[in-house]
N, C-alpha and C. Protein backbone atom coordinates (compact mmCIF):
# COMPACT_ATOMS: atom_id res chain seq x y z
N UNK A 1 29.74 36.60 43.14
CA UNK A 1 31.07 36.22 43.55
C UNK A 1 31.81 35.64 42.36
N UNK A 2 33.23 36.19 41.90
CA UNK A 2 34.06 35.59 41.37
C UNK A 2 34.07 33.83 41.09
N UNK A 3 34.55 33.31 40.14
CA UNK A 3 34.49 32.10 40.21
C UNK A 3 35.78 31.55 40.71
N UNK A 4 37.13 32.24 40.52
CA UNK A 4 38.41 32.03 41.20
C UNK A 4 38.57 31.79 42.37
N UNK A 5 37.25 32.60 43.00
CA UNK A 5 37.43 32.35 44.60
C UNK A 5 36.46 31.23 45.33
N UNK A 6 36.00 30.53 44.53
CA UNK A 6 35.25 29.07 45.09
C UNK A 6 36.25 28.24 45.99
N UNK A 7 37.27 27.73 45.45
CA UNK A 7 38.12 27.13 46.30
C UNK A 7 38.58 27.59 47.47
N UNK A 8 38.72 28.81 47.39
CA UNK A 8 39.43 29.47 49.27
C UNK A 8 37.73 29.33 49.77
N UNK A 9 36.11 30.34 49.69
CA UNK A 9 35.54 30.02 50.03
C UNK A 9 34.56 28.98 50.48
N UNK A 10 35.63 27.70 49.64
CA UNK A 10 34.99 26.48 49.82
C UNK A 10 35.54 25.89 51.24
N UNK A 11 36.89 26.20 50.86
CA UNK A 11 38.21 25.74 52.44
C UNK A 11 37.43 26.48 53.26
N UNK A 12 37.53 27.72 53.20
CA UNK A 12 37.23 28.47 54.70
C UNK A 12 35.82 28.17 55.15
N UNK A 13 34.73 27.78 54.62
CA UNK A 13 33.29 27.44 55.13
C UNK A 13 33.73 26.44 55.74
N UNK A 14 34.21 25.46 54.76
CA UNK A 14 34.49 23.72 55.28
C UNK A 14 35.46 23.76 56.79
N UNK A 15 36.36 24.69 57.01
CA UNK A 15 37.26 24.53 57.90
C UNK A 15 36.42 25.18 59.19
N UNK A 16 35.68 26.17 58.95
CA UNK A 16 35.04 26.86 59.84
C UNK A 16 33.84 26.28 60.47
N UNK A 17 32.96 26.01 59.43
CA UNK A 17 32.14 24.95 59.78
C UNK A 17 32.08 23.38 60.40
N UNK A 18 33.21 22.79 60.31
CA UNK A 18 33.70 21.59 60.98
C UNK A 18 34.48 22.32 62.28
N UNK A 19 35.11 23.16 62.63
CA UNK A 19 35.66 23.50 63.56
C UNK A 19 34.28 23.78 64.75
N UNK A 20 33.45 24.60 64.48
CA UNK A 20 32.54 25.03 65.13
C UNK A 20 31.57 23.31 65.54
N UNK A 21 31.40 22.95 64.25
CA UNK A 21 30.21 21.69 64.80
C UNK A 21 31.25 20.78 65.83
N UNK A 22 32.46 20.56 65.98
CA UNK A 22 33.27 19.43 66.68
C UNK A 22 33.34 20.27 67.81
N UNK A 23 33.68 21.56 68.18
CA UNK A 23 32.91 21.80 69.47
C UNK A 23 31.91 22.19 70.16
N UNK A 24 30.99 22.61 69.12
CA UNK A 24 29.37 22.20 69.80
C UNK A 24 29.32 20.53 69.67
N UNK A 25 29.70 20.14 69.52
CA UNK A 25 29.30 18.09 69.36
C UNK A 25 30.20 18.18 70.99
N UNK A 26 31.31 18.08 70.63
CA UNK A 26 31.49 17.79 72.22
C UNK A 26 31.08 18.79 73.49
N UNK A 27 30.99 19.52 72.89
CA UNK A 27 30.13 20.40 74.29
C UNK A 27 28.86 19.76 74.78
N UNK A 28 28.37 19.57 73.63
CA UNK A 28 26.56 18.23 74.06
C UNK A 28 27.13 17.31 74.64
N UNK A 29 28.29 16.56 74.18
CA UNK A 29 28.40 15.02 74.27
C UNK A 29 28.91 15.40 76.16
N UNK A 30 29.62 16.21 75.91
CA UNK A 30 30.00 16.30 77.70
C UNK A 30 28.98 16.40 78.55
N UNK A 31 27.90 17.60 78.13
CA UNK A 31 26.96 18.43 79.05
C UNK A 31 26.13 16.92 79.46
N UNK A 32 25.60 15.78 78.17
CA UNK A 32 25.15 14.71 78.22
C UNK A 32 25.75 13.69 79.23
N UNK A 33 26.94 13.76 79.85
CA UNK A 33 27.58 12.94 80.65
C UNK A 33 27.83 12.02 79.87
N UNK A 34 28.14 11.66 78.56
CA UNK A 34 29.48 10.93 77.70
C UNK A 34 30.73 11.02 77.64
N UNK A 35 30.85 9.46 77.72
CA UNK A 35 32.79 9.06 77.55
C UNK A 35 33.15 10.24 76.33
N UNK A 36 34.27 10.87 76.05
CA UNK A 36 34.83 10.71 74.56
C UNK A 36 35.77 10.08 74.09
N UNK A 37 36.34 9.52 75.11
CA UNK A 37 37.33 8.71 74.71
C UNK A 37 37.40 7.76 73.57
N UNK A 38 36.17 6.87 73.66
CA UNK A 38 36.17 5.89 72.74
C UNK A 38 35.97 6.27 71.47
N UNK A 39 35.04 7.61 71.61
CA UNK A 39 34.44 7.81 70.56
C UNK A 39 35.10 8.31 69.01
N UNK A 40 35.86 8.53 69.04
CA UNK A 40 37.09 8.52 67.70
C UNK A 40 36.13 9.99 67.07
N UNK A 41 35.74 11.10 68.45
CA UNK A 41 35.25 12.19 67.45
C UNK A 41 36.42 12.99 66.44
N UNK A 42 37.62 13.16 66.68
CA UNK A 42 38.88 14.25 66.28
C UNK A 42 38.73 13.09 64.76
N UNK A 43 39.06 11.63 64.60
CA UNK A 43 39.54 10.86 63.87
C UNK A 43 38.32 10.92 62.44
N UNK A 44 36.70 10.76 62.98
CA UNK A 44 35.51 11.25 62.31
C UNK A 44 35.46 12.48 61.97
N UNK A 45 36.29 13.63 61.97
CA UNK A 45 36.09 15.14 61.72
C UNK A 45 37.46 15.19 60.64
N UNK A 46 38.18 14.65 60.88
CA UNK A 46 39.40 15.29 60.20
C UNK A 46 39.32 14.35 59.19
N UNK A 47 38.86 12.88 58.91
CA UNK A 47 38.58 12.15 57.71
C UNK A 47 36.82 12.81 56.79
N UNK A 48 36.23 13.34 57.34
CA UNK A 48 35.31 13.86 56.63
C UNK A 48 35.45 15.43 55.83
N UNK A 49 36.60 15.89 56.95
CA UNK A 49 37.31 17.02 56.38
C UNK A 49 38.17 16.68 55.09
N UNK A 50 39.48 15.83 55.37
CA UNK A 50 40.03 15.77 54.22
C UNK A 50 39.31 14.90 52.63
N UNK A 51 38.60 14.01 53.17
CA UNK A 51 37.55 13.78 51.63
C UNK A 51 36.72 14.77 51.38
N UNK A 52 35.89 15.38 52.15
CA UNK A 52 36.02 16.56 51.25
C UNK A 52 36.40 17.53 50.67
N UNK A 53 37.35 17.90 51.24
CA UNK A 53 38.67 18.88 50.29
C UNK A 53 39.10 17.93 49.16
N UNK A 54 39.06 16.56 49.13
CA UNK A 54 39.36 15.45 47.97
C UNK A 54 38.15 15.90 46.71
N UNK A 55 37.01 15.90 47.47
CA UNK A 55 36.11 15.21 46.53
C UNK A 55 35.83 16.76 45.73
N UNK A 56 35.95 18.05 46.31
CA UNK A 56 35.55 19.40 46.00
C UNK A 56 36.93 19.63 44.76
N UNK A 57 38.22 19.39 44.98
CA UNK A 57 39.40 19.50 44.49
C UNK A 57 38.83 19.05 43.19
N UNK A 58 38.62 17.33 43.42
CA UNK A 58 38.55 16.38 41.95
C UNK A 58 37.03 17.22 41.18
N UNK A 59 36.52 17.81 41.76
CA UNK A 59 35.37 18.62 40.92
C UNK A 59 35.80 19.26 40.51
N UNK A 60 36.59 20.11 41.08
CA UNK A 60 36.88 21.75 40.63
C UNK A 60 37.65 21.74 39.29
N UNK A 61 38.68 20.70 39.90
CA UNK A 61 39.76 20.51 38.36
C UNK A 61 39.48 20.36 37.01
N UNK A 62 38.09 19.24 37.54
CA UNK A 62 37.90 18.71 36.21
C UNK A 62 36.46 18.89 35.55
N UNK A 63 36.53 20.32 36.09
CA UNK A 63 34.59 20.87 35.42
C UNK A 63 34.82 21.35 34.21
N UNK A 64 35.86 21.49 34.04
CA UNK A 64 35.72 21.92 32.52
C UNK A 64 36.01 20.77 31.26
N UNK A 65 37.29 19.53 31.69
CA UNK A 65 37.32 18.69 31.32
C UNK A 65 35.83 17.50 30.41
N UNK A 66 35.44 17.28 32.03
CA UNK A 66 34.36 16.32 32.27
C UNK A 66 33.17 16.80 32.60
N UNK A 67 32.77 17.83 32.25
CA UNK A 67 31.28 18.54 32.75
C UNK A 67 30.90 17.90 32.96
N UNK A 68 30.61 16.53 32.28
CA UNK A 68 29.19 15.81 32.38
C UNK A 68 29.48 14.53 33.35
N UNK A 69 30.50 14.46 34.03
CA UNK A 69 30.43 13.16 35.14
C UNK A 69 30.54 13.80 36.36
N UNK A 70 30.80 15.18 36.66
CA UNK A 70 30.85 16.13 38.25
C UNK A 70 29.74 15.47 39.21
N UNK A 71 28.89 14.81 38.67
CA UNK A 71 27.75 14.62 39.62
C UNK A 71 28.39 13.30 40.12
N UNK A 72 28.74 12.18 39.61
CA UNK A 72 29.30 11.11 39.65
C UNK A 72 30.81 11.04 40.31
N UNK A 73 31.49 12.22 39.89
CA UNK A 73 32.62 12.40 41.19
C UNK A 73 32.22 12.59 42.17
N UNK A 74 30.84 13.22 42.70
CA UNK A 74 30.74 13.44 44.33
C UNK A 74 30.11 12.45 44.61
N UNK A 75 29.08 11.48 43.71
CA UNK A 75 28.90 10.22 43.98
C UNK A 75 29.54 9.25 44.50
N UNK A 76 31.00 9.61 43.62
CA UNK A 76 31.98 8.60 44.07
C UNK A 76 32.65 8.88 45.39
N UNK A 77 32.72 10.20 45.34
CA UNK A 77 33.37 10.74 46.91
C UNK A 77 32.70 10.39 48.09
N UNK A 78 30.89 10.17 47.77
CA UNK A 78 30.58 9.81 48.75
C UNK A 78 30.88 8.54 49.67
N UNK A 79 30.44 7.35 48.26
CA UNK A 79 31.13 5.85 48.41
C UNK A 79 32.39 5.97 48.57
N UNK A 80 33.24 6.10 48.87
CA UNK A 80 34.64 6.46 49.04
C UNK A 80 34.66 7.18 50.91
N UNK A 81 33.45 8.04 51.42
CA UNK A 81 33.90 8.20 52.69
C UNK A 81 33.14 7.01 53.04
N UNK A 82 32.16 6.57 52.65
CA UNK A 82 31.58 5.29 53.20
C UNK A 82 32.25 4.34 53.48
N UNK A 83 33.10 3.91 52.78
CA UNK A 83 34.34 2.61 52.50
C UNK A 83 35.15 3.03 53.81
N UNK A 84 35.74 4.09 53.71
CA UNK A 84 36.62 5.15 54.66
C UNK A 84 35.95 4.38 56.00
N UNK A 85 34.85 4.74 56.44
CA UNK A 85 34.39 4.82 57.46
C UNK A 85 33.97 3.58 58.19
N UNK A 86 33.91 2.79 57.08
CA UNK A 86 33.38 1.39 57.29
C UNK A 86 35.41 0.62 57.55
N UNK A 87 36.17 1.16 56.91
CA UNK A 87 37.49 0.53 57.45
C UNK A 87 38.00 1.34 58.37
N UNK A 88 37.85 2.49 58.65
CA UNK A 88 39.10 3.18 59.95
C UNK A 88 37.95 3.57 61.02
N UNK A 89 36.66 3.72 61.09
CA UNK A 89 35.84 4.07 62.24
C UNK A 89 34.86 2.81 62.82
N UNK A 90 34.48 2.02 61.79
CA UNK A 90 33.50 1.10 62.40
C UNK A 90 33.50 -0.11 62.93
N UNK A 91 35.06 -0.39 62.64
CA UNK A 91 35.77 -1.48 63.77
C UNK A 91 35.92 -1.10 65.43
N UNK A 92 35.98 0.47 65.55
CA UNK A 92 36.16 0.83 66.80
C UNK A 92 34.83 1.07 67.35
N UNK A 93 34.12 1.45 66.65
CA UNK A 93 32.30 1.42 66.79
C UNK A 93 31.95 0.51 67.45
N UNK A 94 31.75 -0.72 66.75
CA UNK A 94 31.67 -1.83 66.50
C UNK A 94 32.32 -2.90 67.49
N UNK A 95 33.43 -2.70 68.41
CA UNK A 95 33.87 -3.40 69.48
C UNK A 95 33.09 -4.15 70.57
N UNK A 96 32.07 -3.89 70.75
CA UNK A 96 31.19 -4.44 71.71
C UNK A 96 30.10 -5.11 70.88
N UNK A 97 30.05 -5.01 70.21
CA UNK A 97 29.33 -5.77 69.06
C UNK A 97 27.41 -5.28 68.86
N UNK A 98 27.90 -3.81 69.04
CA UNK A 98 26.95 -2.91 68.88
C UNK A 98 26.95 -1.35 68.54
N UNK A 99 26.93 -1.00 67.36
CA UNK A 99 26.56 0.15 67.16
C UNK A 99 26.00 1.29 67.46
N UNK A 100 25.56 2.08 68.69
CA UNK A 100 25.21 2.84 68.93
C UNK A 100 24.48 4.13 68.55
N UNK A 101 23.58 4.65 68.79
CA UNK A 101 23.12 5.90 67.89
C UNK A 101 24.29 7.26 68.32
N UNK A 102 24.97 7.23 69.39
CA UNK A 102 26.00 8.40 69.70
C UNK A 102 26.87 7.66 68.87
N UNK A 103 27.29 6.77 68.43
CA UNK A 103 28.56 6.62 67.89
C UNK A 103 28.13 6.70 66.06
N UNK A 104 27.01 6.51 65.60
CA UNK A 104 26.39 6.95 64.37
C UNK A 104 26.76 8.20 64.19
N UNK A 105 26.40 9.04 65.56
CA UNK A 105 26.01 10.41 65.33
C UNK A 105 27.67 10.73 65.00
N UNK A 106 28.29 10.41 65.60
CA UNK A 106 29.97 10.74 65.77
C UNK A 106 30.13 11.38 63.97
N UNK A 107 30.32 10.21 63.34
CA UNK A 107 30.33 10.09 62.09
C UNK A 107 29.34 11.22 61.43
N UNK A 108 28.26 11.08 61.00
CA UNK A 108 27.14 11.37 60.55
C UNK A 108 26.81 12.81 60.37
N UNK A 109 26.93 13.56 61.51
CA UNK A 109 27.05 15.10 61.97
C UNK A 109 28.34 16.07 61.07
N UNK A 110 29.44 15.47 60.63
CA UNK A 110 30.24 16.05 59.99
C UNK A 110 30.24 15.94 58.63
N UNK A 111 29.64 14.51 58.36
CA UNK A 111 29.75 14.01 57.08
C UNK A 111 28.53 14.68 56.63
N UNK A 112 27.28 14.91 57.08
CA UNK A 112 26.28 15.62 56.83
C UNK A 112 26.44 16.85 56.29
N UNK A 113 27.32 17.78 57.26
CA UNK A 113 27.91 18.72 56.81
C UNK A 113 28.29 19.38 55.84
N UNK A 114 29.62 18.11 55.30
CA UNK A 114 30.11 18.24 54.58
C UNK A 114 29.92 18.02 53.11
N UNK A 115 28.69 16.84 53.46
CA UNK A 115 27.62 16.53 51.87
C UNK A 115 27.24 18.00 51.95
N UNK A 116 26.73 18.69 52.73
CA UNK A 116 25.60 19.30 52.13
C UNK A 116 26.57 20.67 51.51
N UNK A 117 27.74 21.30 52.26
CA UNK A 117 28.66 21.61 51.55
C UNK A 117 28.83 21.91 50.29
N UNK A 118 29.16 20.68 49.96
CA UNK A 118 29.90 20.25 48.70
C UNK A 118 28.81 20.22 47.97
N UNK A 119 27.62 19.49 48.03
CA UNK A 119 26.39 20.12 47.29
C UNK A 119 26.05 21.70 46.70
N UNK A 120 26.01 22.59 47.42
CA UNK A 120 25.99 23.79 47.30
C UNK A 120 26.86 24.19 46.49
N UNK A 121 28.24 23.97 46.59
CA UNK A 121 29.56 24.64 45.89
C UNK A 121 29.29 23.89 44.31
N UNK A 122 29.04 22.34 44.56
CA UNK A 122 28.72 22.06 43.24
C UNK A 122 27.93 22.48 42.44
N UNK A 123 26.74 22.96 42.85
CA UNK A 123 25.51 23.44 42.39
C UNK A 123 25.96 24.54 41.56
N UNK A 124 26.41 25.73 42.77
CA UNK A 124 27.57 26.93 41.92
C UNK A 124 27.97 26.70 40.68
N UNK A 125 29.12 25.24 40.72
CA UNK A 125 29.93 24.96 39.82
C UNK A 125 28.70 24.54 38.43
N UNK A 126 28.30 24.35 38.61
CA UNK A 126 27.63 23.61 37.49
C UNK A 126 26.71 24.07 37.19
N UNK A 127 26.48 25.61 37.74
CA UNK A 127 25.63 27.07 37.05
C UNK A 127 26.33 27.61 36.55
N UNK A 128 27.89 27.67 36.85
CA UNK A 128 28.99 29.18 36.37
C UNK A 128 29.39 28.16 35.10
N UNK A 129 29.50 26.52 34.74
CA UNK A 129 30.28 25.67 34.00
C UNK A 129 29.48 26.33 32.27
């Protein structure tokens, strides 16, 4: 595969692949007899979506620049959805003054995803660099 076309095949896995896991996740979470209301799944999908289109972007740009810190940008991207997640999801988590393993999973399942993602494409990147 071309190297020009990493970025569209990076979008279209990432978009396709988060589309599909957010409704198999709520298809379980229903079939399971779970609220979704509380669960901030749309708010956990679309912030794991857009950092990684962040964190894949700030690679892509700058592999030729910075070869040698690419590993350390997705490092940083990671700490960066962590921070993310720890200020816009885990206050709402966190309301009853317990964490849950469904409300882990909320999070966790996309972001998983999307590490492993961005792993792969990097890997690419830093065979074709």
């Amino acid at each position: 595969m071309k190297f020009r076309y990493y970025p569209a095949l990076f979008v279209s896995s990432l978009l396709l692949g988060l589309v599909v896991l957010f409704f198999a996740q709520i298809w379980l979470l229903e079939n399971k007899g779970h609220q979704l209301a509380g669960l901030q799944i749309v708010k956990s999908y679309v912030l794991n979506g857009i950092m990684a289109l962040i964190v894949f972007f700030a690679i892509y740009i700058f592999r030729n620049k910075h070869r040698d810190l690419l590993g350390f940008f997705f490092l940083g991207g990671s700490l960066i959805k962590f921070t993310l997640f720890f200020i816009f999801l885990y206050p709402g988590f966190n309301q009853d003054g317990n964490m849950e393993r469904l409300e882990f999973l909320v999070f966790f399942v996309p972001y998983g995803f999307a590490s492993v993602l961005e792993t792969f494409f990097l890997v690419k990147l830093l065979n074709t660099v």
